[in-house]
C-alpha atoms as a PDB file:
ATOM      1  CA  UNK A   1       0.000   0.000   0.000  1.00  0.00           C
ATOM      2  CA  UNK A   2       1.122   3.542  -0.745  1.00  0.00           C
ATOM      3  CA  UNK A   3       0.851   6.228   1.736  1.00  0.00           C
ATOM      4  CA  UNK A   4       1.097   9.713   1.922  1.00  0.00           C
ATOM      5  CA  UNK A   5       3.491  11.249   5.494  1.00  0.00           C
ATOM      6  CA  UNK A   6       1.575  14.140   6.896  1.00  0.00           C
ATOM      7  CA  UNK A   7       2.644  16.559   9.469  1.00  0.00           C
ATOM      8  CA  UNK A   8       0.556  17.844  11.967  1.00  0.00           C
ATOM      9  CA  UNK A   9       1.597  20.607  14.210  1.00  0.00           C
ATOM     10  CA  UNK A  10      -0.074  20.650  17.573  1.00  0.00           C
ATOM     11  CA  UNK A  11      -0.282  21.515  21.066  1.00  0.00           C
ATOM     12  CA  UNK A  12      -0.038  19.625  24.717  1.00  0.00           C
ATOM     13  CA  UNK A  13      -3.705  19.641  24.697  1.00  0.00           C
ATOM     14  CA  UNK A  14      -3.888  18.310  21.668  1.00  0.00           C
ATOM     15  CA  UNK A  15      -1.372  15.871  21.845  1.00  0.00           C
ATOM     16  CA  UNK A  16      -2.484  14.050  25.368  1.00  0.00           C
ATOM     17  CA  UNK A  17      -5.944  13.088  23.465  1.00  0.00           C
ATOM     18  CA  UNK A  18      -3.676  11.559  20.546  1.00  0.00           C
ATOM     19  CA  UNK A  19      -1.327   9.702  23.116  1.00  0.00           C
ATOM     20  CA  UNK A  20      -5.472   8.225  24.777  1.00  0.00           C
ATOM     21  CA  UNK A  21      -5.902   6.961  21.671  1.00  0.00           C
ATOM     22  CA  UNK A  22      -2.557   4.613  21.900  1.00  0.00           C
ATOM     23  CA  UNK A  23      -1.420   7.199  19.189  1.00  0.00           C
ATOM     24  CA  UNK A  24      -3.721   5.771  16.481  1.00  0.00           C
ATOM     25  CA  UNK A  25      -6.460   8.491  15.696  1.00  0.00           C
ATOM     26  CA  UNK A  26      -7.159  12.542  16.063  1.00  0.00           C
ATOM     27  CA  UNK A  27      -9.486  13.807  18.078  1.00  0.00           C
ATOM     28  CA  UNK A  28     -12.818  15.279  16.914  1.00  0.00           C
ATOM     29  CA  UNK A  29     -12.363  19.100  16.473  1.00  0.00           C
ATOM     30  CA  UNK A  30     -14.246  21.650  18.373  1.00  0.00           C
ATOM     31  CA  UNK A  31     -17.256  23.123  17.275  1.00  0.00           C
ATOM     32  CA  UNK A  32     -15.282  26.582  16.609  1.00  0.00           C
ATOM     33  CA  UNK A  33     -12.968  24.073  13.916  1.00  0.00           C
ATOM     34  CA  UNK A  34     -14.318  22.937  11.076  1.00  0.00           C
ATOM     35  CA  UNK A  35     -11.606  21.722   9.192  1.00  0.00           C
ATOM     36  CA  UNK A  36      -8.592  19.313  10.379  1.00  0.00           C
ATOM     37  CA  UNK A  37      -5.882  20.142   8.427  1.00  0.00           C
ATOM     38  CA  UNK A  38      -2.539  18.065   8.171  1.00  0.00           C
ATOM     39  CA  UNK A  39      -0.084  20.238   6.285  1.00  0.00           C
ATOM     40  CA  UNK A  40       2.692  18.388   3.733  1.00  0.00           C
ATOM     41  CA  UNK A  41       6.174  19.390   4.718  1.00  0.00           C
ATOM     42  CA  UNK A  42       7.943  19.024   7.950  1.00  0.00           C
ATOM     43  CA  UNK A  43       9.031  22.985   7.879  1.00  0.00           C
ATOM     44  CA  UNK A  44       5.781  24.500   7.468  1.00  0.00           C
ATOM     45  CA  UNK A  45       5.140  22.421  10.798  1.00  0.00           C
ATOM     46  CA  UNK A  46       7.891  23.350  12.027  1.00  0.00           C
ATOM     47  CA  UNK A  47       7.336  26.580  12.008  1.00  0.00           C
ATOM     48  CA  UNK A  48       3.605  26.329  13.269  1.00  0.00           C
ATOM     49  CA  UNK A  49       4.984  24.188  16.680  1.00  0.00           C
ATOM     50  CA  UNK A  50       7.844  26.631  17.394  1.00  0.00           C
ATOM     51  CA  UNK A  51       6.271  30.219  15.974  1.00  0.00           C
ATOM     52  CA  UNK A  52       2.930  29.904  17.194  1.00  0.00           C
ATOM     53  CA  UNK A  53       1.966  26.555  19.608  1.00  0.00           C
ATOM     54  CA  UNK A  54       4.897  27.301  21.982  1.00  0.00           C
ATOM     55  CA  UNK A  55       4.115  30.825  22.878  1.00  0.00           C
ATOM     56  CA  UNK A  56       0.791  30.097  23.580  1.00  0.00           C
ATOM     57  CA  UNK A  57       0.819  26.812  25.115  1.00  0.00           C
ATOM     58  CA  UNK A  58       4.638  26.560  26.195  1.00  0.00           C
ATOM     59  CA  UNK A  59       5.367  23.817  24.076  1.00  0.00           C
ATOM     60  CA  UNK A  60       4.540  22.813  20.522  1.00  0.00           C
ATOM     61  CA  UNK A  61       4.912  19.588  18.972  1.00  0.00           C
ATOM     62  CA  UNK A  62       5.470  18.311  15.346  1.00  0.00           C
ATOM     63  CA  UNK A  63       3.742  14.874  14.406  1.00  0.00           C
ATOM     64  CA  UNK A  64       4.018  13.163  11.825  1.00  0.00           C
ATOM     65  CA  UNK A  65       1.864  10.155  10.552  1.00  0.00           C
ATOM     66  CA  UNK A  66       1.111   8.248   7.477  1.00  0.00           C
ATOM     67  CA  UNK A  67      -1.831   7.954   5.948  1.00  0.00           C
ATOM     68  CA  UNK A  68      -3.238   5.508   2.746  1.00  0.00           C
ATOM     69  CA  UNK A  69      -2.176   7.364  -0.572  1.00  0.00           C
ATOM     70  CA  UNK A  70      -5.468   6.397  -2.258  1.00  0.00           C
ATOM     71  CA  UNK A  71      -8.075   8.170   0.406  1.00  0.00           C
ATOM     72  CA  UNK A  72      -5.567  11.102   0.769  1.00  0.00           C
ATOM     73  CA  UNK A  73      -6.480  12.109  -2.478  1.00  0.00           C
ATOM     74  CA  UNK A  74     -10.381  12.900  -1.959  1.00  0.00           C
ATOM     75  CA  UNK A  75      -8.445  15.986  -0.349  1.00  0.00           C
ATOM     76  CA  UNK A  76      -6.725  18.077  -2.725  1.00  0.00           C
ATOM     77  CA  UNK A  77      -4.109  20.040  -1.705  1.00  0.00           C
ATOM     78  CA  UNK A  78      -4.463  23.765  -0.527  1.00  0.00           C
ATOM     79  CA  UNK A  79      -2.132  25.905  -0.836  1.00  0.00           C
ATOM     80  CA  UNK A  80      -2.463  28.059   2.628  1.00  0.00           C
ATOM     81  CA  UNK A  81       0.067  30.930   1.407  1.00  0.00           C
ATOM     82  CA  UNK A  82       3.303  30.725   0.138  1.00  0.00           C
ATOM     83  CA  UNK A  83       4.635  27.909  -2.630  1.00  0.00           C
ATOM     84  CA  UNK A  84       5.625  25.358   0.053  1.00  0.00           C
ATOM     85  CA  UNK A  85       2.676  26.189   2.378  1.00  0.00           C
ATOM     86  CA  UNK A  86       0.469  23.059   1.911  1.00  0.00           C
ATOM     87  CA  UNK A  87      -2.179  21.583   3.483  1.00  0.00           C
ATOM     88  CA  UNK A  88      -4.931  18.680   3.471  1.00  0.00           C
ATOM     89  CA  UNK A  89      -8.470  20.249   4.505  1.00  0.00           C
ATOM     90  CA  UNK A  90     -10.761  17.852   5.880  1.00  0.00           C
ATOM     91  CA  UNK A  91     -14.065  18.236   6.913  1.00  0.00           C
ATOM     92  CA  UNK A  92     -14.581  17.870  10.869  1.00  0.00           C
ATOM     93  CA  UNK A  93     -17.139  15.444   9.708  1.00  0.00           C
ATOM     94  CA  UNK A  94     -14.937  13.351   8.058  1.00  0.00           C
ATOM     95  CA  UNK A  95     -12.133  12.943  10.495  1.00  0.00           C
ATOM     96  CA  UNK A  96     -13.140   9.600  12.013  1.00  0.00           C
ATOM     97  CA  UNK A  97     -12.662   8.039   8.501  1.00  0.00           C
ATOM     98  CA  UNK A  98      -9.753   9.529   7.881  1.00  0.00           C
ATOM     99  CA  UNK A  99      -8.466   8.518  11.167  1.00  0.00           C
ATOM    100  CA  UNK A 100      -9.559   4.979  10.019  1.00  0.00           C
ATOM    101  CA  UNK A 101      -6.853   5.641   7.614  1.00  0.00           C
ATOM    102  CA  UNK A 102      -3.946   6.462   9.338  1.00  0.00           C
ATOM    103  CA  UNK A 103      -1.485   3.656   8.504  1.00  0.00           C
ATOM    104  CA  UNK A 104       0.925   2.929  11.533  1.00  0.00           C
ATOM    105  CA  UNK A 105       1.446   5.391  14.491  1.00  0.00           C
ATOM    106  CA  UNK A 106       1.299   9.044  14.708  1.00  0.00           C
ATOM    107  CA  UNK A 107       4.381  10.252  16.028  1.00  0.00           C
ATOM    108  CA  UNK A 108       5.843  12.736  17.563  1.00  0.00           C
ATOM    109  CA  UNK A 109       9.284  13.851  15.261  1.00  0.00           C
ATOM    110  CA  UNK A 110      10.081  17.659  17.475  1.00  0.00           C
ATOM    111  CA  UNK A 111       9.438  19.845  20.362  1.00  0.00           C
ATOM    112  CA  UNK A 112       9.581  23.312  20.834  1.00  0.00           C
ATOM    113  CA  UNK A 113       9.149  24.896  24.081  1.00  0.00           C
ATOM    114  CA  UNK A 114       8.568  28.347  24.738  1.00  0.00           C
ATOM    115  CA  UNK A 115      11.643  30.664  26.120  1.00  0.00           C
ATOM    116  CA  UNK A 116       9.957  31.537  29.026  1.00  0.00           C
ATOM    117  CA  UNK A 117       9.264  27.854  29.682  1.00  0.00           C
END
């Protein structure tokens, strides 16, 4: 089977429900987010984990996971801002089949923590 590596940049919050699931699935999003949205490179979440999750939550974490090639591409590819600023947007609705095709465990690659941490 072919897959597709994802990144997802994310937050302790975040992360803990991830780690209840035996690091197998993403949680369901909260009514104020509608879209879950993996991004493609390992720099744009990179930047998302250190830039923005660690000075609001202290720490920020990079994940990255693998998920079947063949569903992946019901999403197409946005492209959030600049040329290597890419994302999967999935429908909040959707995100228990998608999870259903996570291949392997989601992982966590970095950690940023906050200066003041």
């Amino acid at each position: 089977m072919q897959t597709l590596t994802l990144w997802r940049p994310c937050g302790p919050a975040e992360l803990e429900l991830v780690r209840a699931t035996d690091w197998t699935a993403w949680p369901p999003r909260l009514p104020d987010q509608p879209i879950f949205y993996p991004v493609l490179n390992e720099d744009y979440a990179t930047k998302i984990a250190r830039d923005w999750n660690a000075p609001r939550d202290g720490v920020g974490y990079v994940t990255r996971f693998e998920l079947d090639h063949d569903f992946a591409r019901r999403y197409p590819v946005q492209q959030a801002g600049g040329r290597t600023i890419l994302e999967l947007w999935v429908p909040a609705e959707d995100l228990d089949e998608f999870n259903r095709h996570i291949i392997g465990p989601i992982e966590v690659v970095a950690e940023y923590r906050s200066p003041s941490e």
